[in-house]
Structures are given as structure tokens and as C-alpha cells.
N, C-alpha and C. Protein backbone atom coordinates (compact mmCIF):
# COMPACT_ATOMS: atom_id res chain seq x y z
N UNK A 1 51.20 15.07 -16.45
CA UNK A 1 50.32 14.67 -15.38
C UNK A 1 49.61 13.40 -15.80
N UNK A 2 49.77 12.45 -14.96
CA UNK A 2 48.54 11.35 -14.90
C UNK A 2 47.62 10.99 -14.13
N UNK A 3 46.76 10.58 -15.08
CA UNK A 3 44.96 10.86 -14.00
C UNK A 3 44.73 9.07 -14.55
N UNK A 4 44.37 8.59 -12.60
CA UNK A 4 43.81 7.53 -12.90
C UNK A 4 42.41 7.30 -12.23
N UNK A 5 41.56 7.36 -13.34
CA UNK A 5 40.07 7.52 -12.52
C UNK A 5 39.51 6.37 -11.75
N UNK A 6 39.08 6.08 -10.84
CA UNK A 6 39.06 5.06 -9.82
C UNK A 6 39.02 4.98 -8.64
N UNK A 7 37.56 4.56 -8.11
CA UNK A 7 37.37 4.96 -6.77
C UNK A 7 38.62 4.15 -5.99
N UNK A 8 38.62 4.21 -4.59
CA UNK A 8 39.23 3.43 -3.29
C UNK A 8 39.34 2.65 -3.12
N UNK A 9 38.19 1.72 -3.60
CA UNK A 9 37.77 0.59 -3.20
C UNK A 9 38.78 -0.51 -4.07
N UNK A 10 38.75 -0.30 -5.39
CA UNK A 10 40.15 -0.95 -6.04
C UNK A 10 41.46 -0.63 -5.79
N UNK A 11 42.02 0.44 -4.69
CA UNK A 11 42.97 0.09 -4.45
C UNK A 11 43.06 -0.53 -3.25
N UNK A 12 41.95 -0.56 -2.49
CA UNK A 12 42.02 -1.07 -1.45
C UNK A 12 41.98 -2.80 -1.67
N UNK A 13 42.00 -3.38 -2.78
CA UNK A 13 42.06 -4.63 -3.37
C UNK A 13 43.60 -4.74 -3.90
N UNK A 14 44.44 -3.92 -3.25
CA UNK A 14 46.23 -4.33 -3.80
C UNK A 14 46.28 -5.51 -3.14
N UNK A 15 47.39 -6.43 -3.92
CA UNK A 15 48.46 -7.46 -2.87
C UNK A 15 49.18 -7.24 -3.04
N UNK A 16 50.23 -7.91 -1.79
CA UNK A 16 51.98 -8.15 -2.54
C UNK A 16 52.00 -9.66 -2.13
N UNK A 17 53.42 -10.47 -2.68
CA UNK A 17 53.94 -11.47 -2.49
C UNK A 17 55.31 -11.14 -2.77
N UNK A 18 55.79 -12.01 -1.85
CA UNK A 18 57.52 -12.54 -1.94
C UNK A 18 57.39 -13.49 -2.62
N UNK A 19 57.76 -13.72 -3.75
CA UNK A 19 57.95 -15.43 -4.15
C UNK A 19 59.22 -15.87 -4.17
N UNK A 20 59.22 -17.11 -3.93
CA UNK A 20 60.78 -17.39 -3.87
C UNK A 20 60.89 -17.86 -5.81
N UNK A 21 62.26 -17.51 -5.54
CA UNK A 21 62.35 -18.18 -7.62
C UNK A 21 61.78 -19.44 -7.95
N UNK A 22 61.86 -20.62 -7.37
CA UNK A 22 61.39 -21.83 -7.77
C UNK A 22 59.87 -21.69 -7.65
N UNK A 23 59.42 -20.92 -7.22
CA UNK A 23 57.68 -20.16 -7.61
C UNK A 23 57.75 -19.71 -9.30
N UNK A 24 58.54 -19.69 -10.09
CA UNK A 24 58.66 -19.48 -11.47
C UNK A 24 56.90 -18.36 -11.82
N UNK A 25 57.06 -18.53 -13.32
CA UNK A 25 56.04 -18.24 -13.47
C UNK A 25 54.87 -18.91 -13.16
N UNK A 26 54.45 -19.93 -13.25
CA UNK A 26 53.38 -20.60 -12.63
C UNK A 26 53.30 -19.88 -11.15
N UNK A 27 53.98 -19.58 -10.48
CA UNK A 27 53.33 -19.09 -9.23
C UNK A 27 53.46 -17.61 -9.31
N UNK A 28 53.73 -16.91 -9.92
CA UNK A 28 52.90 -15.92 -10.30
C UNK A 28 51.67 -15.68 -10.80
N UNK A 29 51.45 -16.45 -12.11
CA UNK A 29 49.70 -16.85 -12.56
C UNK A 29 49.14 -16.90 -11.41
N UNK A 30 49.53 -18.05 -10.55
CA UNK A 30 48.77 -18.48 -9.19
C UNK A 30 48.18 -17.37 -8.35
N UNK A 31 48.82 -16.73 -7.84
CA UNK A 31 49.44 -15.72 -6.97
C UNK A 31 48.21 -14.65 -7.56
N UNK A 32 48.38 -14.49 -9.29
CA UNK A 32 47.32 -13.14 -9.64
C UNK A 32 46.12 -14.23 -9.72
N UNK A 33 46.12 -14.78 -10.08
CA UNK A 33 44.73 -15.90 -10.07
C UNK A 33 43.95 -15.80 -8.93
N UNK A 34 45.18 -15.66 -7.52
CA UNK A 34 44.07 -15.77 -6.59
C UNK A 34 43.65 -14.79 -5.96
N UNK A 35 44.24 -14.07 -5.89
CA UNK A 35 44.13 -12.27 -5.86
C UNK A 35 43.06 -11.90 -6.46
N UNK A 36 42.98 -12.02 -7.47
CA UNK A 36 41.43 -11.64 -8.34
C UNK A 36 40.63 -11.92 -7.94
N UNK A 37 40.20 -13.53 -7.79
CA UNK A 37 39.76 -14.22 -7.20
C UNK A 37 38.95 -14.07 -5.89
N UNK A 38 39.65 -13.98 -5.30
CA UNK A 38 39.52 -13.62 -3.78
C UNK A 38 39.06 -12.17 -3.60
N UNK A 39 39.17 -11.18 -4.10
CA UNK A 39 38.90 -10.16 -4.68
C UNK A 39 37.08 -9.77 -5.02
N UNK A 40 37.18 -10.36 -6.05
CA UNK A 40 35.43 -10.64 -6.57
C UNK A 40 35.04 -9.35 -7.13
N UNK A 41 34.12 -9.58 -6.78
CA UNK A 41 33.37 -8.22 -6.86
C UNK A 41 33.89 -6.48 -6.41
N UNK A 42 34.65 -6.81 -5.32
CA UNK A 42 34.86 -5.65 -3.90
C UNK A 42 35.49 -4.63 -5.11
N UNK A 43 36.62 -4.70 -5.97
CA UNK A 43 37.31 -3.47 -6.81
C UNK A 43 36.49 -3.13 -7.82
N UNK A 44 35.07 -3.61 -8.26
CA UNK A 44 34.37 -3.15 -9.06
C UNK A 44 34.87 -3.10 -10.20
N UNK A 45 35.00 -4.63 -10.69
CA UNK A 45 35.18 -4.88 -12.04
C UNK A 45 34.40 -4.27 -13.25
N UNK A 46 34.76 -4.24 -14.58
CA UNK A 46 35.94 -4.42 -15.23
C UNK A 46 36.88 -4.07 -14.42
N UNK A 47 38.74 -4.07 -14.23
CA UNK A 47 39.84 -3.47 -13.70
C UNK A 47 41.15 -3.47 -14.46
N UNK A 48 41.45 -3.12 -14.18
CA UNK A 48 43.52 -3.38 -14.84
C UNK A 48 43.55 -3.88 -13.84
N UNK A 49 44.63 -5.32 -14.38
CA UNK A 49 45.46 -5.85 -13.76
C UNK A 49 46.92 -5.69 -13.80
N UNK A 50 47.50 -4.89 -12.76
CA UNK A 50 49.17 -4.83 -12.68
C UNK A 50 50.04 -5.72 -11.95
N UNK A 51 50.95 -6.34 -12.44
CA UNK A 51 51.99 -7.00 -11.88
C UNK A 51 53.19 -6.53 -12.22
N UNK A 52 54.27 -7.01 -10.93
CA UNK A 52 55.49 -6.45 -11.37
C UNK A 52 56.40 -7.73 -10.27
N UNK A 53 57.33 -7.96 -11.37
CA UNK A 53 58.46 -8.95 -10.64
C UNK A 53 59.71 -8.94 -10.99
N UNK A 54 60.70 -9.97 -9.92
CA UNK A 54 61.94 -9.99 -10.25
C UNK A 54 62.25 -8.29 -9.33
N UNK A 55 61.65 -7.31 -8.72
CA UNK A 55 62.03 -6.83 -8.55
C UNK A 55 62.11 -6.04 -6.71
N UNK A 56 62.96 -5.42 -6.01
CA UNK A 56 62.32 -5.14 -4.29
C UNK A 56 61.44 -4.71 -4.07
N UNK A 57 60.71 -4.89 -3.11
CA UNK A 57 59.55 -4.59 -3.29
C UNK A 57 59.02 -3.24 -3.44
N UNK A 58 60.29 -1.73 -2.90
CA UNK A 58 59.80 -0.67 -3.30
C UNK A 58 60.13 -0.55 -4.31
N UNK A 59 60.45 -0.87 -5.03
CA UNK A 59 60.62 -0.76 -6.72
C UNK A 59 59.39 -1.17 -6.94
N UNK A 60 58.78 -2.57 -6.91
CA UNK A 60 57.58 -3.04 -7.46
C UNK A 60 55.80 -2.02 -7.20
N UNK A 61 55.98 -1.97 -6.02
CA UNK A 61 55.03 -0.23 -5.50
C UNK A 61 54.66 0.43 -6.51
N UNK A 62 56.16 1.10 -6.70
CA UNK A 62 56.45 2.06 -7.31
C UNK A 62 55.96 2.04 -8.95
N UNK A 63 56.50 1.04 -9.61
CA UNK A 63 56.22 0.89 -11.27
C UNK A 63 55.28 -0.35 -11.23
N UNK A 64 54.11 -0.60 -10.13
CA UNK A 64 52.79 -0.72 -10.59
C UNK A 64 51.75 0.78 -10.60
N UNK A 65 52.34 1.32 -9.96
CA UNK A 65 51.74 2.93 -10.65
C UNK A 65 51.31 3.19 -12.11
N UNK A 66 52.37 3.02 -12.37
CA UNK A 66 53.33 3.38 -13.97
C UNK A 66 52.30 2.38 -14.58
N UNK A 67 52.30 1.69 -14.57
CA UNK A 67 51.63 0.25 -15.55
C UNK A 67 50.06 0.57 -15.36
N UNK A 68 49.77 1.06 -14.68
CA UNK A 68 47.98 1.31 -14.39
C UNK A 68 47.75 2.68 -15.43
N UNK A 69 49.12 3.64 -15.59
CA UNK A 69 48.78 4.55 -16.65
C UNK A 69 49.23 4.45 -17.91
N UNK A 70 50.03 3.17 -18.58
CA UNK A 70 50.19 2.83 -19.68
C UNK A 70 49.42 2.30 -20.49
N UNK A 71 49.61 2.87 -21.90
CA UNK A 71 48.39 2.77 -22.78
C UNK A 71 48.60 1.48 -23.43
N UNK A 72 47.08 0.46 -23.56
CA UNK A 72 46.83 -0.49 -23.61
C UNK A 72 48.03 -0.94 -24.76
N UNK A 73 48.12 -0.22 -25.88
CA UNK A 73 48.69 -0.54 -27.29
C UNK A 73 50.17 -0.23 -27.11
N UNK A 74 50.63 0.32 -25.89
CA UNK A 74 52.56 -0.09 -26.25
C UNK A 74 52.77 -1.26 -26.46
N UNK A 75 54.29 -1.40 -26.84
CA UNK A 75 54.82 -2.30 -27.29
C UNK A 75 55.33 -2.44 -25.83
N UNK A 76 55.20 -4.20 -25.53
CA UNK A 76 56.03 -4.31 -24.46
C UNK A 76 57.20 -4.79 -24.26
N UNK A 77 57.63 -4.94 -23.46
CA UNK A 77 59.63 -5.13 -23.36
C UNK A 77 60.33 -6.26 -24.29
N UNK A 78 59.19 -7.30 -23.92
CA UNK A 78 59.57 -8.96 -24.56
C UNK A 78 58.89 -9.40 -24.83
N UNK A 79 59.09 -10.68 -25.82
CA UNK A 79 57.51 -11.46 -25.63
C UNK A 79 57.55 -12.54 -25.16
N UNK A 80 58.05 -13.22 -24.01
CA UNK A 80 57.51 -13.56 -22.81
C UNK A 80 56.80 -12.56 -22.25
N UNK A 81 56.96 -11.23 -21.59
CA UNK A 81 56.37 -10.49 -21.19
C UNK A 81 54.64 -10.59 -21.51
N UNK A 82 55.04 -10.07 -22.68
CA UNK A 82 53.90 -10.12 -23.50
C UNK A 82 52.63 -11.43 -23.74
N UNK A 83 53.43 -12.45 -23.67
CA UNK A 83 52.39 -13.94 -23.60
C UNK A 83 52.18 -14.31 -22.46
N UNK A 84 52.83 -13.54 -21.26
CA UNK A 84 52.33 -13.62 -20.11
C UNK A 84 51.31 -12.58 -19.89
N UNK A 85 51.58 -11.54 -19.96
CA UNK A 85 50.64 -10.69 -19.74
C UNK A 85 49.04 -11.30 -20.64
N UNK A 86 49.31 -11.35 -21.82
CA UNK A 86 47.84 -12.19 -23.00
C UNK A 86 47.30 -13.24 -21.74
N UNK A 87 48.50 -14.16 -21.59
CA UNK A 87 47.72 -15.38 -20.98
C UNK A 87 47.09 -15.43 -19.91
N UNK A 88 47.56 -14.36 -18.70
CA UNK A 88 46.55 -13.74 -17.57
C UNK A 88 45.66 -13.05 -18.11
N UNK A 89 45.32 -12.76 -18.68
CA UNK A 89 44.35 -11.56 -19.37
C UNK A 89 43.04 -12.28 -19.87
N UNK A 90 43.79 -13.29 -20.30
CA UNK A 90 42.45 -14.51 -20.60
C UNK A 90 42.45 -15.43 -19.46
N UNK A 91 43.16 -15.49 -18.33
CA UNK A 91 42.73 -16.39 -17.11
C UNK A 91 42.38 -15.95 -16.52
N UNK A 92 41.89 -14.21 -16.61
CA UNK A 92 41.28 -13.45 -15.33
C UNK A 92 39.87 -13.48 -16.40
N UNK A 93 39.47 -13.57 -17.33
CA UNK A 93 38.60 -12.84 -18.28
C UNK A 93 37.50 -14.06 -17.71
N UNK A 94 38.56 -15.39 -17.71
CA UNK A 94 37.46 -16.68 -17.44
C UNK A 94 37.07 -16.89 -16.16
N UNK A 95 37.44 -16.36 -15.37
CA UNK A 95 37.12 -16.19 -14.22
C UNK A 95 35.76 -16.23 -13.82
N UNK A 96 34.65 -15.17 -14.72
CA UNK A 96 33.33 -15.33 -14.42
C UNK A 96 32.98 -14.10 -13.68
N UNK A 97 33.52 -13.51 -13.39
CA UNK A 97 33.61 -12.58 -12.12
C UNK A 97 32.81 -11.28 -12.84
N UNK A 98 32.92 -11.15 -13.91
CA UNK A 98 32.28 -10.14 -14.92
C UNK A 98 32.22 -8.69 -14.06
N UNK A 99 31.58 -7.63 -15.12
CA UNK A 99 31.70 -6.26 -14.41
C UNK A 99 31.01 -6.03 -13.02
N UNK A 100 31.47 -5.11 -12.37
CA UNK A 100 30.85 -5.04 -11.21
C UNK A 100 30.78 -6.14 -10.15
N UNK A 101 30.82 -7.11 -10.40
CA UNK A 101 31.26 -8.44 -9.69
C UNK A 101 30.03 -9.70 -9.82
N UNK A 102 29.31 -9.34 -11.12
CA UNK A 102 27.43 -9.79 -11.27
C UNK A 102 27.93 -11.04 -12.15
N UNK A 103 28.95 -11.44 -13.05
CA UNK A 103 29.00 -12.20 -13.77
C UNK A 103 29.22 -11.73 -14.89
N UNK A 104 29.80 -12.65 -15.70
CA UNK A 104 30.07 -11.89 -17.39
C UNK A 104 32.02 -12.66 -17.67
N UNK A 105 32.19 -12.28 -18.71
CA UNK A 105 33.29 -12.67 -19.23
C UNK A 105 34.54 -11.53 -19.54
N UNK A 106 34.05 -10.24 -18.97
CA UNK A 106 35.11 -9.27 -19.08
C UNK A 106 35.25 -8.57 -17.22
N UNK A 107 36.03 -9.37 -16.58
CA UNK A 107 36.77 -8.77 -14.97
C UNK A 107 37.83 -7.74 -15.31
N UNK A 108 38.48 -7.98 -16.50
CA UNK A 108 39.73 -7.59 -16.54
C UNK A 108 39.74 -6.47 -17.92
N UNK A 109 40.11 -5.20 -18.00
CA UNK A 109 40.21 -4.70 -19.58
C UNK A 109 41.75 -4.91 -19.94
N UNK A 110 42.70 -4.55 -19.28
CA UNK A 110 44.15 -5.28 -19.71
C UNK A 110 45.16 -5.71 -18.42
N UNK A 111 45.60 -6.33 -19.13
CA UNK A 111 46.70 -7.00 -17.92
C UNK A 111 48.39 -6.44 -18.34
N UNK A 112 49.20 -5.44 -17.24
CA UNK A 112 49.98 -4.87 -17.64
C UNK A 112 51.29 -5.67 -16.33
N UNK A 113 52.58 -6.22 -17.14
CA UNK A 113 53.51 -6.73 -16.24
C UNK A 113 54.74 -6.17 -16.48
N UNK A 114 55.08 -5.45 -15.14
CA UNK A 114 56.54 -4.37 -15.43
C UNK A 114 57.68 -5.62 -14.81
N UNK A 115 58.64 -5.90 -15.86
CA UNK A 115 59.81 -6.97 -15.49
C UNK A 115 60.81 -6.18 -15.15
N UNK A 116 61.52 -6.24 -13.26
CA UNK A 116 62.74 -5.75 -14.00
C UNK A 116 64.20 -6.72 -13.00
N UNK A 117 65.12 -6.96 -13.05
CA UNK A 117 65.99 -7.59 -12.50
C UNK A 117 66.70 -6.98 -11.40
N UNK A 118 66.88 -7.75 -10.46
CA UNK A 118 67.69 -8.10 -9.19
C UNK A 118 68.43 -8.77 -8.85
N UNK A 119 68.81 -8.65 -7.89
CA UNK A 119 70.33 -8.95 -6.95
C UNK A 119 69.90 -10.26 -6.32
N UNK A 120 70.41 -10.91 -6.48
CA UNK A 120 69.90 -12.33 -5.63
C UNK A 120 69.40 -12.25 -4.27
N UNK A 121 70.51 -11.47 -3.56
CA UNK A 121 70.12 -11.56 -1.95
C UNK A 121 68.92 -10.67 -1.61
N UNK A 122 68.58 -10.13 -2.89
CA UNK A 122 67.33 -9.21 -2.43
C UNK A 122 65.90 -10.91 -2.58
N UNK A 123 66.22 -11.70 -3.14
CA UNK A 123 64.91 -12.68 -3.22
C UNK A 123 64.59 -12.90 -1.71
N UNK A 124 63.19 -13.68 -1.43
CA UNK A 124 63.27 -13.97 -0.05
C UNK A 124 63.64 -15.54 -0.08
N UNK A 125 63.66 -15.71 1.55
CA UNK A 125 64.54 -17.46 1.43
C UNK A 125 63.48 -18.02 1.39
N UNK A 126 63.47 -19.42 0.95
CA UNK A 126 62.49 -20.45 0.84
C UNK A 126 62.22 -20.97 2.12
């Protein structure tokens, strides 16, 4: 069984995006950058941040679940993975947005990114 303690109000702060591939990683950063962002206060920071790409979108749903109950200290898949996940982790941290949404330098306690691969025609068109 997994228990994720957390009122409504942070999930009611989900997004999604289609990105097209030439959105690379930089428009992913973007994408969670502004999400947070835009966000503020309302999910009642500190939060986990989950992302998931490369993959349809009910797949992605699905194993950002999974990533909200994984423990901070696994090992993750790759390390791209991994220096992506670090490097959002410190671009949400600078944010300013601090706990509760008052200010401070911790919005975020970890940033978790589930990679997994697809079929081309599943991308959307540009």
C-alpha cells in the first residue's frame, strides 16, 4: 500500500503538455518552470515535483503517481535523468516561492522524472 499525505489543493495544481520533440529538454525545464510558477503559493509549498516524458499521455498519468511515492534516495535510471531532475530541483528551489507560498528558498523537497520511450506517431505535430 501507498499513502500519499496531501491535501487537494496540490493536486488540483497538476499540468499536462504535448511537447513536440524539437521542445528538447529546454522546453521541458520551461514547461515545469512555469507550472510552478504560475502555481505559487495555491499547492502549499514545500511539494514534489513529478515529471514524466517521451511517453502517451496515459502512461505519463499513470507513473507520475509512482514518482510522488518514490523514495527520495533511489538510484535513478540514468544520469541525464538524474542531472535533470538535480537541475530542476535547484530551478524550482530559486524560484522564491518558499513554503506555503510566503517566500524562502525551499518550494520544492525533490524533483522526481519517470523517462520512458515511444512510438513516433504517438508525438504531437508541430
Amino acid at each position: 500500500m501507498k499513502c500519499v499525505p496531501k491535501g487537494s489543493g496540490s493536486e488540483n495544481m497538476s499540468f499536462l503538455k504535448m511537447c513536440v520533440p524539437a521542445d528538447g529538454v529546454k522546453g521541458i525545464k520551461q514547461f515545469v518552470l512555469e507550472s510552478v510558477v504560475g502555481a505559487g503559493g495555491k499547492p502549499c509549498p514545500p511539494a514534489s515535483s513529478a515529471s514524466a516524458s517521451a511517453a502517451p499521455p496515459t502512461t505519463r498519468c499513470i507513473s507520475r503517481r509512482k514518482r510522488f511515492t518514490r523514495r527520495s534516495a533511489r538510484a535513478r535510471a540514468t544520469r541525464n535523468v538524474a542531472q535533470l531532475e538535480d537541475e530542476l530541483m535547484g530551478l524550482l528551489n530559486e524560484t522564491g516561492i518558499g513554503p506555503m507560498g510566503l517566500g524562502g528558498d525551499v518550494t520544492v523537497l525533490n524533483c522526481h522524472i519517470e523517462h520512458a520511450d515511444t512510438h513516433m506517431t504517438l508525438n504531437p505535430s508541430p
